[in-house]
N, C-alpha and C. Protein backbone atom coordinates (compact mmCIF):
# COMPACT_ATOMS: atom_id res chain seq x y z
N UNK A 1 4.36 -16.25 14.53
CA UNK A 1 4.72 -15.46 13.37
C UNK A 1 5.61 -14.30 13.83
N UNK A 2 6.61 -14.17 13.04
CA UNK A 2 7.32 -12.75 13.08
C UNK A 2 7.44 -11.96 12.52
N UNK A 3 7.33 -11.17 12.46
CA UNK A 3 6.67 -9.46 11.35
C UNK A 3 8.31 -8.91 11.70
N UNK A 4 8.77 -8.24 10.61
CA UNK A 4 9.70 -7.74 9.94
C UNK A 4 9.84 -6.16 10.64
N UNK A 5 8.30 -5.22 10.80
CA UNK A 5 7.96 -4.11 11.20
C UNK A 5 6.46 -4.57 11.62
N UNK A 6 6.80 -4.77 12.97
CA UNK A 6 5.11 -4.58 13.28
C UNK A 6 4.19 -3.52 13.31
N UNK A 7 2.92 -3.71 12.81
CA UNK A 7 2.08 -2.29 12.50
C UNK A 7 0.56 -3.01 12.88
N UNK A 8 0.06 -1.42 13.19
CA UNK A 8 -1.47 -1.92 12.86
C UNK A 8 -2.10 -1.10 12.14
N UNK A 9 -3.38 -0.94 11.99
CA UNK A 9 -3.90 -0.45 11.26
C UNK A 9 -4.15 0.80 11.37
N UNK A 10 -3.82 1.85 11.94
CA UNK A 10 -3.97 3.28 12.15
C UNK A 10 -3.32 4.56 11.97
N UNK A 11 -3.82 5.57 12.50
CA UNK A 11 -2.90 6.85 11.92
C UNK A 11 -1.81 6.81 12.54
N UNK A 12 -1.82 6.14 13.70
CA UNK A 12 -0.03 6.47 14.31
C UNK A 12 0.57 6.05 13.50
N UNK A 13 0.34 4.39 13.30
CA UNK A 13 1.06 3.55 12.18
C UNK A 13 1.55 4.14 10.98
N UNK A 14 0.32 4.98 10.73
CA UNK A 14 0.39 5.24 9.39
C UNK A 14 1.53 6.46 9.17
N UNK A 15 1.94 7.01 10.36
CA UNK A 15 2.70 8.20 10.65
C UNK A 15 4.29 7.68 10.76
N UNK A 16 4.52 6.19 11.53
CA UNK A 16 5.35 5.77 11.94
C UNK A 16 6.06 5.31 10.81
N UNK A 17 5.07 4.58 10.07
CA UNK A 17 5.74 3.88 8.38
C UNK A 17 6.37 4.91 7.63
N UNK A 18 5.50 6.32 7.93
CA UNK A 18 5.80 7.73 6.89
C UNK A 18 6.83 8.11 6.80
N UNK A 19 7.31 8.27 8.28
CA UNK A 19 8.63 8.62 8.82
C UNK A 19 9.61 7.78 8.71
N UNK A 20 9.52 6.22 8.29
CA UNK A 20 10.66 5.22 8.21
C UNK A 20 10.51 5.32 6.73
N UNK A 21 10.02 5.72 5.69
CA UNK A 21 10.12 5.41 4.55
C UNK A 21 11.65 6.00 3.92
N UNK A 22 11.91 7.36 4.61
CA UNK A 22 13.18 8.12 3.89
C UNK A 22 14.45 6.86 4.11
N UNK A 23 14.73 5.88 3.27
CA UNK A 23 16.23 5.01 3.27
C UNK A 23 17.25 5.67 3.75
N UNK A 24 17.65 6.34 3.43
CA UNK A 24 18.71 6.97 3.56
C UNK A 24 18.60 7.71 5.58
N UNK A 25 17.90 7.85 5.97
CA UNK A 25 17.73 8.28 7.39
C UNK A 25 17.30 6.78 7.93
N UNK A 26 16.69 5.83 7.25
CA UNK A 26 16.52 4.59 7.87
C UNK A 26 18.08 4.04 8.24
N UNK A 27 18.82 3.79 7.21
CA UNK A 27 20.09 3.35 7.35
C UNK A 27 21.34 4.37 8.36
N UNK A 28 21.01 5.53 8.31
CA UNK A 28 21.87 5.89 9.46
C UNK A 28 21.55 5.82 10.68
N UNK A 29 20.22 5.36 11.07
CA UNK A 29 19.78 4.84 12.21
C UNK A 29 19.85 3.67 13.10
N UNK A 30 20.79 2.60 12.04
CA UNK A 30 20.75 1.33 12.53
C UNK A 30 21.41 1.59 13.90
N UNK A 31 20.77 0.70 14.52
CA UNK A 31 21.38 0.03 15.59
C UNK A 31 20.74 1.61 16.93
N UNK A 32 20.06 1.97 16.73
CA UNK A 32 19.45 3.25 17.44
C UNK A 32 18.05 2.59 17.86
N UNK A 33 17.68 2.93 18.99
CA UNK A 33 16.08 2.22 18.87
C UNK A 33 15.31 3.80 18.24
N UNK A 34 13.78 2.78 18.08
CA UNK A 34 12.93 3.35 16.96
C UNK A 34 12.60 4.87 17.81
N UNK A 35 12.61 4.57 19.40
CA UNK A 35 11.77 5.54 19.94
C UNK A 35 13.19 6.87 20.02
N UNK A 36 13.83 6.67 19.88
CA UNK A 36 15.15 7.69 19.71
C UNK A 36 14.77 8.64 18.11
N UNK A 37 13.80 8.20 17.28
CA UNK A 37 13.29 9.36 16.08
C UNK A 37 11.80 9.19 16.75
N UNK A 38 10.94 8.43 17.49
CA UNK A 38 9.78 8.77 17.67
C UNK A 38 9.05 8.79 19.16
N UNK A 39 9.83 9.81 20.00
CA UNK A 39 9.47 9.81 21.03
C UNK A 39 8.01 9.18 21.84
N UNK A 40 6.71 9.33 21.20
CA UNK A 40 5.76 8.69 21.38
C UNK A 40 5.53 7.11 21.37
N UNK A 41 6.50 6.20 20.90
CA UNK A 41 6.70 4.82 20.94
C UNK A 41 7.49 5.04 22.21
N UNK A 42 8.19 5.74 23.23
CA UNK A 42 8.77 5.37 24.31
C UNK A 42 8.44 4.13 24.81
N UNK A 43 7.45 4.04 25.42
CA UNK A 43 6.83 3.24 26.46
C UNK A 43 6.47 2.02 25.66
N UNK A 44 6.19 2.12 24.18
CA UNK A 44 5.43 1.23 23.62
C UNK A 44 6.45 0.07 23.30
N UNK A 45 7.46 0.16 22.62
CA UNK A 45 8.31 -0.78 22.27
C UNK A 45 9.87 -0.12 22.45
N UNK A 46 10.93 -1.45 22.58
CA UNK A 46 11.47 -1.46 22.23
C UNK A 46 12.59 -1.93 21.45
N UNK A 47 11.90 -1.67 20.11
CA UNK A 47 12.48 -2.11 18.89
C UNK A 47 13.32 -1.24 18.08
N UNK A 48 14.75 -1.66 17.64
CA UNK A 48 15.63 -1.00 17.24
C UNK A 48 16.20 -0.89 15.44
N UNK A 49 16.15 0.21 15.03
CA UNK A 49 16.58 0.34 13.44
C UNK A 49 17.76 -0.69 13.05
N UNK A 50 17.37 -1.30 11.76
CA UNK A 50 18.67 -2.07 11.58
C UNK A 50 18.73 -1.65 10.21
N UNK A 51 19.96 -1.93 9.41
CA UNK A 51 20.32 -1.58 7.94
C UNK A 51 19.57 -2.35 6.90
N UNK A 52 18.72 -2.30 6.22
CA UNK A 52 18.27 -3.10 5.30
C UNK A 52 19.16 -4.65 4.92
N UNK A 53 20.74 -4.38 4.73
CA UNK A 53 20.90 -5.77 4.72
C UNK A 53 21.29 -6.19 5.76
N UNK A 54 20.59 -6.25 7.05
CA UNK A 54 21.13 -6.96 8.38
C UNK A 54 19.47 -7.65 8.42
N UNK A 55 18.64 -7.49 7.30
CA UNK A 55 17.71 -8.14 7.65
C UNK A 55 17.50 -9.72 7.88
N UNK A 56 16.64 -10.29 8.05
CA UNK A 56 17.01 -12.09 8.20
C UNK A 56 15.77 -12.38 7.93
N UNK A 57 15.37 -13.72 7.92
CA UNK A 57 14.08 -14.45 7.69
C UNK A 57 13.08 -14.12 8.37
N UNK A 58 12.07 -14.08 7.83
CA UNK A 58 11.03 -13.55 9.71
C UNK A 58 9.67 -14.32 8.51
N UNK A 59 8.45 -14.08 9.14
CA UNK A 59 7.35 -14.57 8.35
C UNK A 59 6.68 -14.10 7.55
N UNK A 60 6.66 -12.38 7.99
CA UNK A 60 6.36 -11.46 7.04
C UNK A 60 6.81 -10.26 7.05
N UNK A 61 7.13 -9.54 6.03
CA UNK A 61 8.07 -8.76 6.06
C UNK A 61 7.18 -7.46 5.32
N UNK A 62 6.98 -6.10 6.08
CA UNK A 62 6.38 -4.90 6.12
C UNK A 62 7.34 -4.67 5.06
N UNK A 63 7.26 -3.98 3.64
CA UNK A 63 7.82 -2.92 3.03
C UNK A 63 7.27 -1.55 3.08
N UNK A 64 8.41 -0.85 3.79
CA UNK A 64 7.68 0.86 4.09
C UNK A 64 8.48 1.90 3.13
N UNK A 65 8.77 1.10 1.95
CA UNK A 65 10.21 2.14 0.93
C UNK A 65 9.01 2.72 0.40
N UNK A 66 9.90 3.95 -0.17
CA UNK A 66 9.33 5.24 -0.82
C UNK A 66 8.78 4.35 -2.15
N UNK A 67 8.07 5.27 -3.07
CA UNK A 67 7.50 4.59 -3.94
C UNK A 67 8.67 4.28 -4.92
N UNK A 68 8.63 3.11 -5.88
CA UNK A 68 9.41 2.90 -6.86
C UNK A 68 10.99 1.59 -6.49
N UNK A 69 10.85 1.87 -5.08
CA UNK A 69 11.97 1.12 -4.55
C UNK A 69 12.14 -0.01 -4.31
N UNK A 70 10.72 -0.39 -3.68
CA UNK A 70 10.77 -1.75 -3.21
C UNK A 70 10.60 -3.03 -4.83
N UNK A 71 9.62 -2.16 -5.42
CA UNK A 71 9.71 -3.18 -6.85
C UNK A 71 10.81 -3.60 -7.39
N UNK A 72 12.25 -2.94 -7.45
CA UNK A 72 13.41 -3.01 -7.74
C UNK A 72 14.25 -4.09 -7.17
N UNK A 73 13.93 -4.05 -5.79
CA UNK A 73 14.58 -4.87 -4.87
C UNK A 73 13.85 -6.31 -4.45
N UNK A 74 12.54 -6.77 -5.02
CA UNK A 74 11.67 -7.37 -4.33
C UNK A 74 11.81 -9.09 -4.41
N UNK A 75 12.80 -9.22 -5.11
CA UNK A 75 13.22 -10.68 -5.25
C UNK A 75 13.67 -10.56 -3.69
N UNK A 76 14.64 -9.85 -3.89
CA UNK A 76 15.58 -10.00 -1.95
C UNK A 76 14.40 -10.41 -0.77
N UNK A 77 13.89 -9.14 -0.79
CA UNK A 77 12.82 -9.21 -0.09
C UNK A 77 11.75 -10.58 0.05
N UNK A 78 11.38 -10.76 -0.72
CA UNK A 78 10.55 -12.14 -1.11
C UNK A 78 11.51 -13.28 -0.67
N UNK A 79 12.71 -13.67 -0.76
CA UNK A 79 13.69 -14.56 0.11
C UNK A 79 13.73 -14.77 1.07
N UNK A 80 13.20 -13.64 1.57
CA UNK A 80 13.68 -13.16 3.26
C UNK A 80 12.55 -13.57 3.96
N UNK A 81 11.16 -13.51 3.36
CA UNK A 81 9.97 -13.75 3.87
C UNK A 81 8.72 -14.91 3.08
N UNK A 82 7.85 -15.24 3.35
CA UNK A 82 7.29 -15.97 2.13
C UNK A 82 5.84 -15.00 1.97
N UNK A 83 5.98 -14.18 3.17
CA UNK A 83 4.82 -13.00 3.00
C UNK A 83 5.47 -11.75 3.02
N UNK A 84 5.16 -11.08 1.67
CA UNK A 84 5.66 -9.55 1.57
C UNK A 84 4.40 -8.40 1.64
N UNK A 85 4.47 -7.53 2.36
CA UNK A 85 3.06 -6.46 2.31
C UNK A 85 3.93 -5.51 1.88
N UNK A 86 3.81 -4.65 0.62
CA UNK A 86 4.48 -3.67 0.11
C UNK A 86 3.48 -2.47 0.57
N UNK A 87 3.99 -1.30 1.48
CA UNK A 87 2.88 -0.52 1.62
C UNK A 87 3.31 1.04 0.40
N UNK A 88 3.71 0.69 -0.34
CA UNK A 88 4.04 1.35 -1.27
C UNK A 88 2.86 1.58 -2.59
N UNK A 89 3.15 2.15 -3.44
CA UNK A 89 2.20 2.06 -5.25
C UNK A 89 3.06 0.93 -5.58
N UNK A 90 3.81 0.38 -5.21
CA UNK A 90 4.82 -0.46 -6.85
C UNK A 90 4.31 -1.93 -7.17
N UNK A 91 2.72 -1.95 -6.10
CA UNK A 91 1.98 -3.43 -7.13
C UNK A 91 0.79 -3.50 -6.84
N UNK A 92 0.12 -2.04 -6.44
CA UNK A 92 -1.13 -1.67 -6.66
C UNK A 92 -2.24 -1.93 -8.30
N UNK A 93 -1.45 -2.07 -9.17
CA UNK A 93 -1.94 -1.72 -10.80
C UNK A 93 -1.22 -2.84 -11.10
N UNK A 94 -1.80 -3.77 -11.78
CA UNK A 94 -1.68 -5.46 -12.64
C UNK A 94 -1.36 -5.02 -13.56
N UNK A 95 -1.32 -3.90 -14.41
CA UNK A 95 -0.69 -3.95 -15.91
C UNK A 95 0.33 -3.07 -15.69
N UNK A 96 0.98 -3.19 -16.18
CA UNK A 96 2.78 -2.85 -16.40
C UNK A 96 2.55 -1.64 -17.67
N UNK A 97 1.42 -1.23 -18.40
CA UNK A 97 1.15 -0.23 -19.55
C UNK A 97 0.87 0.69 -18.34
N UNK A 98 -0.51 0.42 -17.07
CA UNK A 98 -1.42 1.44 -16.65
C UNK A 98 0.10 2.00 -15.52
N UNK A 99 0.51 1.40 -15.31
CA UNK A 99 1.38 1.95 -14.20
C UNK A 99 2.46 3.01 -14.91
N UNK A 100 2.96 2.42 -16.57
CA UNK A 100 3.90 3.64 -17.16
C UNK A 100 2.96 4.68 -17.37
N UNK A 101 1.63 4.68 -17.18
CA UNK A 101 0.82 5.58 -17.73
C UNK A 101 0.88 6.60 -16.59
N UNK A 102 0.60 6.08 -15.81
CA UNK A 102 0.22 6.89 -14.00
C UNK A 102 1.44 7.21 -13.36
N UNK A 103 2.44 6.78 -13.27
CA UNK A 103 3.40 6.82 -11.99
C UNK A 103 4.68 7.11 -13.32
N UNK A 104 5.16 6.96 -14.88
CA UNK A 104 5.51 7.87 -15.53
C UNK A 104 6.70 7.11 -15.66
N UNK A 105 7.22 5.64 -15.22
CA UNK A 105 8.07 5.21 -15.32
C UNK A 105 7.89 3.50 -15.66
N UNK A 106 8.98 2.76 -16.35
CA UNK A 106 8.58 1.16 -16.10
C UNK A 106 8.76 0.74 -15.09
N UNK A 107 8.14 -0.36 -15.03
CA UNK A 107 7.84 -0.95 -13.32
C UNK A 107 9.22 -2.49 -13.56
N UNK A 108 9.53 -2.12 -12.18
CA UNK A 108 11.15 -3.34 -12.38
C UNK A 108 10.69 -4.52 -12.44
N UNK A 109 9.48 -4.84 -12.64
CA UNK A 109 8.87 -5.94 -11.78
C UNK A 109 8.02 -6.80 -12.34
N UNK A 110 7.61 -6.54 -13.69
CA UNK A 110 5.93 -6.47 -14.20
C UNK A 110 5.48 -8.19 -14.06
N UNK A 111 6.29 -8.98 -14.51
CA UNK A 111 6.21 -10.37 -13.98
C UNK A 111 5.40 -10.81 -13.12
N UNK A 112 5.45 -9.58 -11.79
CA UNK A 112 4.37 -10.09 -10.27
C UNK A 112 3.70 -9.26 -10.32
N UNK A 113 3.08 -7.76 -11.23
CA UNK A 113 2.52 -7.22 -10.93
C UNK A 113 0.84 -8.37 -11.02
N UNK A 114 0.50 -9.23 -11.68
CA UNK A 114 -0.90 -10.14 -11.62
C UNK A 114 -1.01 -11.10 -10.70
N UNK A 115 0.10 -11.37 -10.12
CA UNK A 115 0.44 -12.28 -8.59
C UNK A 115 -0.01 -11.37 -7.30
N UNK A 116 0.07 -9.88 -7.87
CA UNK A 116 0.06 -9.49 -6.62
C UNK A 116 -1.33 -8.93 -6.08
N UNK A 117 -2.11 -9.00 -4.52
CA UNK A 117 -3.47 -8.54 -4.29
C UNK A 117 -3.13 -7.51 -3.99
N UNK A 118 -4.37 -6.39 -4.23
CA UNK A 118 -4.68 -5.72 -3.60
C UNK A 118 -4.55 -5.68 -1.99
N UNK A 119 -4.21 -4.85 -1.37
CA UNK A 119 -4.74 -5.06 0.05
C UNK A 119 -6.00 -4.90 0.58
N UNK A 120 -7.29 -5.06 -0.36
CA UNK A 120 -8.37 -4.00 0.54
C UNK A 120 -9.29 -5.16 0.76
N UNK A 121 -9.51 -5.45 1.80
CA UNK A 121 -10.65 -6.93 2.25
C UNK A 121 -11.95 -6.53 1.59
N UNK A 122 -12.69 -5.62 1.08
CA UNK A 122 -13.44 -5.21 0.97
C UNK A 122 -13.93 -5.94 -0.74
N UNK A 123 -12.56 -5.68 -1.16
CA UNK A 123 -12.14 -6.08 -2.26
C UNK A 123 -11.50 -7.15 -3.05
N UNK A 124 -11.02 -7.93 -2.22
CA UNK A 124 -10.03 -9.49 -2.02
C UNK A 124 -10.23 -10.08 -1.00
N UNK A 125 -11.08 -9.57 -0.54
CA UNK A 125 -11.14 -10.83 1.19
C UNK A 125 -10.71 -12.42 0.79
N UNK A 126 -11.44 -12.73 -0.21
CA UNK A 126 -11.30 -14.94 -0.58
C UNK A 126 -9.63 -14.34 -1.04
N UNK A 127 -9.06 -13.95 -1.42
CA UNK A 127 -7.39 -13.42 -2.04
C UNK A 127 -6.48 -13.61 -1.03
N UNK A 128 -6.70 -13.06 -0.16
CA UNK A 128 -5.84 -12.09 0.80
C UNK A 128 -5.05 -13.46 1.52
N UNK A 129 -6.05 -14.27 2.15
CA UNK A 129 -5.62 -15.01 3.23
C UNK A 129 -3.90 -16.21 2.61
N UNK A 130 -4.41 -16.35 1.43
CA UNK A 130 -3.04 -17.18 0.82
C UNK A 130 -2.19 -16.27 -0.15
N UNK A 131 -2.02 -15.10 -0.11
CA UNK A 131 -1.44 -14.16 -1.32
C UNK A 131 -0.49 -14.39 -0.19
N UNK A 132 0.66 -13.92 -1.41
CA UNK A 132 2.32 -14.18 -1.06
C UNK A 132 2.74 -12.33 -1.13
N UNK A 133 2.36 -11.96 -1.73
CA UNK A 133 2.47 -10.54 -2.17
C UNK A 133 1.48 -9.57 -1.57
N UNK A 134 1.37 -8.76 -1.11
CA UNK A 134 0.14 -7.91 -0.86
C UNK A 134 0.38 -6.32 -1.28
N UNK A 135 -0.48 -5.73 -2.11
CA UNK A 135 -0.03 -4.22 -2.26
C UNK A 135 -1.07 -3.48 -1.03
N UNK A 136 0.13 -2.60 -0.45
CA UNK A 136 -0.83 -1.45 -0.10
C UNK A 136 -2.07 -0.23 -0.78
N UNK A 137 -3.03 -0.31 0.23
CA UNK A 137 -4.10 0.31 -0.83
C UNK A 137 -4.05 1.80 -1.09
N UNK A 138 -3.40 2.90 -0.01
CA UNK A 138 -3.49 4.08 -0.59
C UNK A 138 -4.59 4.55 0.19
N UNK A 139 -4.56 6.08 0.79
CA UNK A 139 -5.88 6.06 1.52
C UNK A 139 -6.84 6.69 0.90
N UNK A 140 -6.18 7.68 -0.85
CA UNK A 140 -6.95 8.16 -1.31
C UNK A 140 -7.79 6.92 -2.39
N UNK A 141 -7.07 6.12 -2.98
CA UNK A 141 -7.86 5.22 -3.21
C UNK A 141 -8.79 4.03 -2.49
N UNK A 142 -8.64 4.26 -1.36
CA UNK A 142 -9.46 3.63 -0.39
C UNK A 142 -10.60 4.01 -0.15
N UNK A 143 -10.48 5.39 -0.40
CA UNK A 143 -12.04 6.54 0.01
C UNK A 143 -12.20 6.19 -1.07
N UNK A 144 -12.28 6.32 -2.52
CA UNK A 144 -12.59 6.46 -3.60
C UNK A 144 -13.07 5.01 -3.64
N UNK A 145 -12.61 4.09 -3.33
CA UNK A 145 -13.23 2.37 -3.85
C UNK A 145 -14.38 2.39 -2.87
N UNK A 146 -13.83 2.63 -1.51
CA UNK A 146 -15.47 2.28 -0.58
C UNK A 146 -16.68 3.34 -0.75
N UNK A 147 -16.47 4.68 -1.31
CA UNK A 147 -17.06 4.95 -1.64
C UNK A 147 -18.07 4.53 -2.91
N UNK A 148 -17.71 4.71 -3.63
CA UNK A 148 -17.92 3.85 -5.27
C UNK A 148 -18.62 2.65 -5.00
N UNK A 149 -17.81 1.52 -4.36
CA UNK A 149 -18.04 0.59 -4.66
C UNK A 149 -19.73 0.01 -4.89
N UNK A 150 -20.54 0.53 -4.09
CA UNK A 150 -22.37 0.33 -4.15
C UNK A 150 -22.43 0.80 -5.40
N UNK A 151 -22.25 1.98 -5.42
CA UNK A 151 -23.18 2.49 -7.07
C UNK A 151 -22.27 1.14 -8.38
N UNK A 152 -20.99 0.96 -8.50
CA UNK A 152 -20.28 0.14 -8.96
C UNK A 152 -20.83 -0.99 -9.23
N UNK A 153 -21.23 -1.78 -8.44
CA UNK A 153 -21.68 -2.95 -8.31
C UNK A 153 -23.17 -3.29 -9.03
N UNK A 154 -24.16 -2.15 -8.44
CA UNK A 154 -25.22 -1.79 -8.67
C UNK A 154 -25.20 -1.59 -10.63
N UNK A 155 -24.42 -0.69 -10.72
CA UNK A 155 -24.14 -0.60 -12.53
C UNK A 155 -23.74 -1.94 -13.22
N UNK A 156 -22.40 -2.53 -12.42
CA UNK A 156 -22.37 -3.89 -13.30
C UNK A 156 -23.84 -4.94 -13.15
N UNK A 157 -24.56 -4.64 -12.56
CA UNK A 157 -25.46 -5.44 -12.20
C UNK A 157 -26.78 -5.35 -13.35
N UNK A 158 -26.56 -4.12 -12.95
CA UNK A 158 -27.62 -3.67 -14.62
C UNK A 158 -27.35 -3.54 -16.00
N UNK A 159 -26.23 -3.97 -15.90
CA UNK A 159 -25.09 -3.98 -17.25
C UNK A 159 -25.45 -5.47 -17.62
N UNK A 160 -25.30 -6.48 -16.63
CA UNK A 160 -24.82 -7.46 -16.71
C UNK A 160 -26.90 -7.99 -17.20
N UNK A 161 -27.69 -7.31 -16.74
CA UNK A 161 -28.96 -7.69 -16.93
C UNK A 161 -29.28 -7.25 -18.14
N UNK A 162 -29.05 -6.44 -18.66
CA UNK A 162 -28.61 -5.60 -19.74
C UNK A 162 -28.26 -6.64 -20.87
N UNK A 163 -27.46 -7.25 -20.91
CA UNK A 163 -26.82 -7.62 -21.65
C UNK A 163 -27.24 -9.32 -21.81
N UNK A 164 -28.34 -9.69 -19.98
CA UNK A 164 -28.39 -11.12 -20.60
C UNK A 164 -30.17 -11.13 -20.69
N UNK A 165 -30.81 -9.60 -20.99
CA UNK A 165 -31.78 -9.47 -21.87
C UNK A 165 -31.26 -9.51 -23.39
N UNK A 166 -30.00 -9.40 -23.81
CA UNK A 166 -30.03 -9.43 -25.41
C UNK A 166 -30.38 -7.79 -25.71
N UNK A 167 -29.95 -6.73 -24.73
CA UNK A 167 -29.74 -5.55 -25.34
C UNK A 167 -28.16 -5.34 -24.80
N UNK A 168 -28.15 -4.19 -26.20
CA UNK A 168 -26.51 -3.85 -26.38
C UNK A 168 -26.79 -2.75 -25.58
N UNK A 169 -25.33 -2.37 -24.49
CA UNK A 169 -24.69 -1.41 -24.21
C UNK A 169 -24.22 -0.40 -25.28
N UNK A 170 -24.02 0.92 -25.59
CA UNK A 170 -23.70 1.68 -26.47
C UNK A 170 -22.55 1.87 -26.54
N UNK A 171 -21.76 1.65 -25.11
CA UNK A 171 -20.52 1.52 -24.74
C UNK A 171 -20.07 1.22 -23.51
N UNK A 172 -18.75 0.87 -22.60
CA UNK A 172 -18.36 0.71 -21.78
C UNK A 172 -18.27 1.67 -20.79
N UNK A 173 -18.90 1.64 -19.74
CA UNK A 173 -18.91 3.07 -18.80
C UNK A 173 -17.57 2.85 -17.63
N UNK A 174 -16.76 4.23 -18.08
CA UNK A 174 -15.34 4.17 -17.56
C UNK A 174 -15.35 5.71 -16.27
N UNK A 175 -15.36 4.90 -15.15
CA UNK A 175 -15.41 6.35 -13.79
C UNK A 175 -13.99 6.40 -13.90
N UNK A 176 -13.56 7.86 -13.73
CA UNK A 176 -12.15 8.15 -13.28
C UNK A 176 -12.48 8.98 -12.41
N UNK A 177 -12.27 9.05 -11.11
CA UNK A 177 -12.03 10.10 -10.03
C UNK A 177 -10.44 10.75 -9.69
N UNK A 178 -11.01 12.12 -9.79
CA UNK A 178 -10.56 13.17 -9.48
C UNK A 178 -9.85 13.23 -7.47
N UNK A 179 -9.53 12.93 -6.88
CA UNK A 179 -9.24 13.48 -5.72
C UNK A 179 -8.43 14.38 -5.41
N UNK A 180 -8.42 14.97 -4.05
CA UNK A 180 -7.34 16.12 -4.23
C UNK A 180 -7.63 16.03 -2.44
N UNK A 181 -7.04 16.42 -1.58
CA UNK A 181 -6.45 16.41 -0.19
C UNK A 181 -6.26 17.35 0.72
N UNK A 182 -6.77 18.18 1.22
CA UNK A 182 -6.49 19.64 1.88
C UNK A 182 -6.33 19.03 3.53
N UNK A 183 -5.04 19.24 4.36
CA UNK A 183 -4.71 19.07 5.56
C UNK A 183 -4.90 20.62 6.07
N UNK A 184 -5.45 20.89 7.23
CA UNK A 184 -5.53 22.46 7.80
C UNK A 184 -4.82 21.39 9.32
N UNK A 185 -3.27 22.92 9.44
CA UNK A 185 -3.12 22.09 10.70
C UNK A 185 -3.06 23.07 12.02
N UNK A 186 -3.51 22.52 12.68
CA UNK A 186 -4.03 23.47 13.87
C UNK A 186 -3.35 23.62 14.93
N UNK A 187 -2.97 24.54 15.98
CA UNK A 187 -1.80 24.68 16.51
C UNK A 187 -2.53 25.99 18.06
N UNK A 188 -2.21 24.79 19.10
CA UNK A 188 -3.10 25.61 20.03
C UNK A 188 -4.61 26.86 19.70
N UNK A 189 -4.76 25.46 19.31
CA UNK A 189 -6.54 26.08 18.90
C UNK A 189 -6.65 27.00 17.35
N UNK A 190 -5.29 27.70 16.50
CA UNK A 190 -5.48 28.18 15.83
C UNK A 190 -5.13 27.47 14.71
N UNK A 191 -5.79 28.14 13.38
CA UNK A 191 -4.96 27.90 11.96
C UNK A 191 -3.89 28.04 12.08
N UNK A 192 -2.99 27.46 11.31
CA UNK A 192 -1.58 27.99 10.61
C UNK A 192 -1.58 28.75 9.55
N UNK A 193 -2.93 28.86 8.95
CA UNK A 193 -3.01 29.16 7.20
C UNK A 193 -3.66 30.99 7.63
């Protein structure tokens, strides 16, 4: 198999994708290797920036575009590979209403937004292994699902007993979480703040 952007699962990764997401600094980079913007890959690889359309066939193909971008473009993309991992929002949410609702715009795409999995094994594991599409999960919604998910389960469970005793629910119980993110960054032992 050949990966498009090889990654794994961690904060470097997660730092490395961060930093390739700006297009516009991706594309003046072609033909530069990666470790020339990320000194810490020195030793590790050497793999070199290319222009989005110098891309070619490979097996699966990493999308690391800013949000909103890759949905636009994702036919191309999908040509190029027969496995796409979008690590973006743009096919996190199956309805094409909840996404104008949240992210404030139409989605280019809505056609694949029900084709497309989740990324979270936790959550799609039987999915994952034959999906053509994969959305990235988000790390604040990641805390928020693995958290949740027990009490979640536990409620549909008593819902679902609930209901095949032949008593009515009064209504549908709808969680929305709140998150919010505080980074403190520390700098030879001190705050910055």
């Amino acid at each position: 198999m050949a990966p498009a952007i090889p990654a794994e699962n961690s904060f470097a990764c997660c730092s490395f994708i961060r930093r390739l997401s700006s297009l516009n600094r991706f594309r003046q980079r072609a033909g530069q290797f990666v470790h020339s913007s990320h000194p810490n890959l020195r030793k590790l690889c050497t793999l070199r920036f290319c222009h989005p359309n110098d891309l070619t066939t490979c097996d699966v193909l990493f999308l690391c575009l800013p949000h909103g971008t890759s949905a636009a473009a994702i036919a191309h993309y999908r040509s190029l590979a027969p496995r796409v991992i979008d690590l973006s929002a743009d096919f996190r949410l199956r309805d094409a209403a909840l996404y104008q609702r949240w992210y404030g715009a139409t989605h280019p795409a809505p056609d694949l937004l029900p084709e497309a999995v989740y990324g979270l094994p936790e959550l799609h594991r039987a999915e994952l292994p034959e999906a053509t599409l994969v959305s990235g999960t988000g790390c604040m919604a990641t805390t928020a699902i693995l958290g949740w998910l027990p009490f979640i389960e536990l409620a549909l469970s008593i819902a679902l007993f609930l209901s095949s005793s032949r008593r009515k629910l009064a209504h549908r119980p709808l969680v929305l979480l709140q998150a919010r993110a505080a980074i403190i960054l520390i700098a030879a032992g001190r705050s910055l703040f």
